[in-house]
N, C-alpha and C. Protein backbone atom coordinates (compact mmCIF):
# COMPACT_ATOMS: atom_id res chain seq x y z
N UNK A 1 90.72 141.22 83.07
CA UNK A 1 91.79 141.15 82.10
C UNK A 1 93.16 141.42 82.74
N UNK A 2 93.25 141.99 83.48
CA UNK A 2 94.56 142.40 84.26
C UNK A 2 94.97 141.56 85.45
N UNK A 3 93.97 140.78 85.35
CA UNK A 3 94.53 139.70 86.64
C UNK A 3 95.31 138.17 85.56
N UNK A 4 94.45 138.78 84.04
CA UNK A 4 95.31 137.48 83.60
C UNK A 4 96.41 137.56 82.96
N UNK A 5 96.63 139.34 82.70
CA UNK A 5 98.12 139.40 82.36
C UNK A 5 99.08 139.48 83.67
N UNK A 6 98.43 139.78 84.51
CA UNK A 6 99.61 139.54 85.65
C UNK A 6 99.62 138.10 85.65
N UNK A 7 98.65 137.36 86.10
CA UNK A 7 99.60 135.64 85.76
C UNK A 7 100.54 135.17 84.81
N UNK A 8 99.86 135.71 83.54
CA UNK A 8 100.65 135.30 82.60
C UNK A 8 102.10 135.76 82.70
N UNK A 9 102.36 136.71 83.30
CA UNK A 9 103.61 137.29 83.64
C UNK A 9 104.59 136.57 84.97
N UNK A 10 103.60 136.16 85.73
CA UNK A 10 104.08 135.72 87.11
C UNK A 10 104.08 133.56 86.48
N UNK A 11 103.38 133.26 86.21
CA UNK A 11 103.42 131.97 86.03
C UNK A 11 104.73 131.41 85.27
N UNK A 12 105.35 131.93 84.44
CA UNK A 12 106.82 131.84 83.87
C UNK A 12 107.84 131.57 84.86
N UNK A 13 107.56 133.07 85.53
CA UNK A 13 108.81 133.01 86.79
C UNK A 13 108.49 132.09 87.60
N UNK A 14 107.37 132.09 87.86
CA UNK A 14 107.04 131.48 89.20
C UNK A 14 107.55 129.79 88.75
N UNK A 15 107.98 129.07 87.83
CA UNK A 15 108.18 128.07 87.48
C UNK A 15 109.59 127.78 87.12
N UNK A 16 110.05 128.50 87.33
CA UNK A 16 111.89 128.90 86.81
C UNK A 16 112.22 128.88 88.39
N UNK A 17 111.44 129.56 88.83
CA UNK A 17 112.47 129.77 90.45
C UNK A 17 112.52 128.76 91.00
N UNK A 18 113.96 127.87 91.68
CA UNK A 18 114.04 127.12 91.99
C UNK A 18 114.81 127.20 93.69
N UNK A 19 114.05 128.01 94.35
CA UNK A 19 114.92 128.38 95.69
C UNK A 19 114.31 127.43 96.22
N UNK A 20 112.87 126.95 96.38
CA UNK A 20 111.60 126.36 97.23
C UNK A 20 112.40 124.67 97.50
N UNK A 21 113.36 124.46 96.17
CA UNK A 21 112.77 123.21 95.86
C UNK A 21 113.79 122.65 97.18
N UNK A 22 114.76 122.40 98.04
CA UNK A 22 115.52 122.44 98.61
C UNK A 22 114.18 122.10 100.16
N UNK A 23 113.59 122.83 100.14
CA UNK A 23 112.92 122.50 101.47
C UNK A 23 111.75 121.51 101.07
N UNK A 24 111.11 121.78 99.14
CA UNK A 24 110.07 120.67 99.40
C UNK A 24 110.55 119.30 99.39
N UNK A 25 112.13 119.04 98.78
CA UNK A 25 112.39 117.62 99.21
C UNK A 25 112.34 117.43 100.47
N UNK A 26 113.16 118.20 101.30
CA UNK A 26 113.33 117.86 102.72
C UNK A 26 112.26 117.39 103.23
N UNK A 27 110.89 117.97 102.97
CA UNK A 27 109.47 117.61 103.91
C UNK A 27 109.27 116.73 103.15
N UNK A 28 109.60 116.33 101.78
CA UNK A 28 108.73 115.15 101.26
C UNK A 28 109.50 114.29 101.91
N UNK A 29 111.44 113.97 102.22
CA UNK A 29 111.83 113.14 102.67
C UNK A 29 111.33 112.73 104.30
N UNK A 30 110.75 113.44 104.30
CA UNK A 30 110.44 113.80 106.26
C UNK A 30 109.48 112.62 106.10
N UNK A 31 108.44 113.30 105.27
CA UNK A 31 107.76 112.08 105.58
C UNK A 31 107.19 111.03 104.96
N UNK A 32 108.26 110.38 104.25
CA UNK A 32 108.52 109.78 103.88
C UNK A 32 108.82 108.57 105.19
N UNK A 33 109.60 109.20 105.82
CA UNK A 33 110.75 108.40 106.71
C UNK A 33 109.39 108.01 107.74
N UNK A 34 108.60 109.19 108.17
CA UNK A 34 107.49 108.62 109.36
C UNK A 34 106.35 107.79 108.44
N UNK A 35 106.17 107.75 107.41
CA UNK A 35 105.07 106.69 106.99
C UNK A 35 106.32 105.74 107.03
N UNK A 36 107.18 105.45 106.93
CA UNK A 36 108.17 104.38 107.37
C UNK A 36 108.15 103.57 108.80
N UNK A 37 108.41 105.04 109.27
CA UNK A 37 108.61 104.61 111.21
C UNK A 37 107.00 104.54 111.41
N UNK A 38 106.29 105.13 111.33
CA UNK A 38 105.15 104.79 111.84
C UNK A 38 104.12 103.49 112.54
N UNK A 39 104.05 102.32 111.48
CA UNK A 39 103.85 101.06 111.82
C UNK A 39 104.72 100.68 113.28
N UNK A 40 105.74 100.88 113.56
CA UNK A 40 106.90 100.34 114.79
C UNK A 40 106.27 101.35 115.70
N UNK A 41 105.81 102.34 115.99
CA UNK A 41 105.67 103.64 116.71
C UNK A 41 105.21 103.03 117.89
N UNK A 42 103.85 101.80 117.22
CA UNK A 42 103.51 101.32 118.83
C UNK A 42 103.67 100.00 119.60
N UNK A 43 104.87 99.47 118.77
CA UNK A 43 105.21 98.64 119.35
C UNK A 43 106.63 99.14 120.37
N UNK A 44 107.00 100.43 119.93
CA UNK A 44 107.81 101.05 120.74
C UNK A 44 107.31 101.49 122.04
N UNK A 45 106.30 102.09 122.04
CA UNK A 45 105.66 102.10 123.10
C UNK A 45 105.04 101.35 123.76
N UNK A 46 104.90 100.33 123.75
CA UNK A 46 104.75 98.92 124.09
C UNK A 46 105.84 98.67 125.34
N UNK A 47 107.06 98.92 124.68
CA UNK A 47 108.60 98.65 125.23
C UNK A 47 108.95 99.31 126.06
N UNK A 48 108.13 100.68 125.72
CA UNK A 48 108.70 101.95 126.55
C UNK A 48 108.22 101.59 127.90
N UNK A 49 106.87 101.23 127.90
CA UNK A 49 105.89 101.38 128.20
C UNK A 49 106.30 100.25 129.40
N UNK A 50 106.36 99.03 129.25
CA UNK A 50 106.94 97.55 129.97
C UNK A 50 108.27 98.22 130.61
N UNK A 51 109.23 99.31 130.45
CA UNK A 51 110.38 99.39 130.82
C UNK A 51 110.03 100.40 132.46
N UNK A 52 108.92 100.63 131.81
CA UNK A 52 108.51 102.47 133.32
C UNK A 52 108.22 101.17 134.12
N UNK A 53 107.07 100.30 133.62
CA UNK A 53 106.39 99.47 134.79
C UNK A 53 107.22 98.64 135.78
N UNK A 54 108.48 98.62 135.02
CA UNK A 54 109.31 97.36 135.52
C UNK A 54 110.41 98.15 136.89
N UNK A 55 110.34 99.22 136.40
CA UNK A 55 111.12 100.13 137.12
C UNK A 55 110.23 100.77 138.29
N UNK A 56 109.14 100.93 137.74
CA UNK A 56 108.14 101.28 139.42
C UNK A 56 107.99 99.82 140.04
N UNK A 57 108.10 98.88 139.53
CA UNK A 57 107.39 97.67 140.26
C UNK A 57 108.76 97.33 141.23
N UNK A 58 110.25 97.51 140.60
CA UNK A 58 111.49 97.76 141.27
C UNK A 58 111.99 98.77 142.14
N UNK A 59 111.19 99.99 142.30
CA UNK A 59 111.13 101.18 142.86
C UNK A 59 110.47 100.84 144.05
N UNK A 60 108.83 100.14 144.22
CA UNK A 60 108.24 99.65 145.20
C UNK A 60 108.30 98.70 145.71
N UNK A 61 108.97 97.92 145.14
CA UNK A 61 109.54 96.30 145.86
C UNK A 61 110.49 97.02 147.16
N UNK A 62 111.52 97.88 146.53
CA UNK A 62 112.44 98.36 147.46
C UNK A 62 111.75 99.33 148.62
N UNK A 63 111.16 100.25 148.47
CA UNK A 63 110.47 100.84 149.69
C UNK A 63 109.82 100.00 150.65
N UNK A 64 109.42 98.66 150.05
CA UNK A 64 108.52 98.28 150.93
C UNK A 64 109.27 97.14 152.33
N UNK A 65 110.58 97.13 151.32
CA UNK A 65 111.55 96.24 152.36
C UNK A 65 112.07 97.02 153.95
């Protein structure tokens, strides 16, 4: 019985207070944005990926001269 008058006491407030809400947009906008970016993630790395190779394959062309 005393665990349900303490809710009943705490569930009021606990629904009025509005300090939280400030950070749960932020994370909902968060990720929001990466189920966005996500799909591109590996075609970025794809790019990234073609840019190292191109630069070692230009790195060892030159040593070997």
């Amino acid at each position: 019985m005393k665990v349900r008058k303490l809710l009943s006491a705490l569930l009021p407030r606990f629904a009025r207070d509005q300090r939280g809400t400030p950070s749960i947009e932020t994370v909902l906008l968060i990720a929001l944005v990466a189920l966005a970016v996500a799909p591109f993630l590996d075609d970025l790395g794809a790019v990234i990926g073609q840019v190292f190779q191109t630069l070692s394959d230009n790195l060892l062309g030159n040593i070997g001269q």
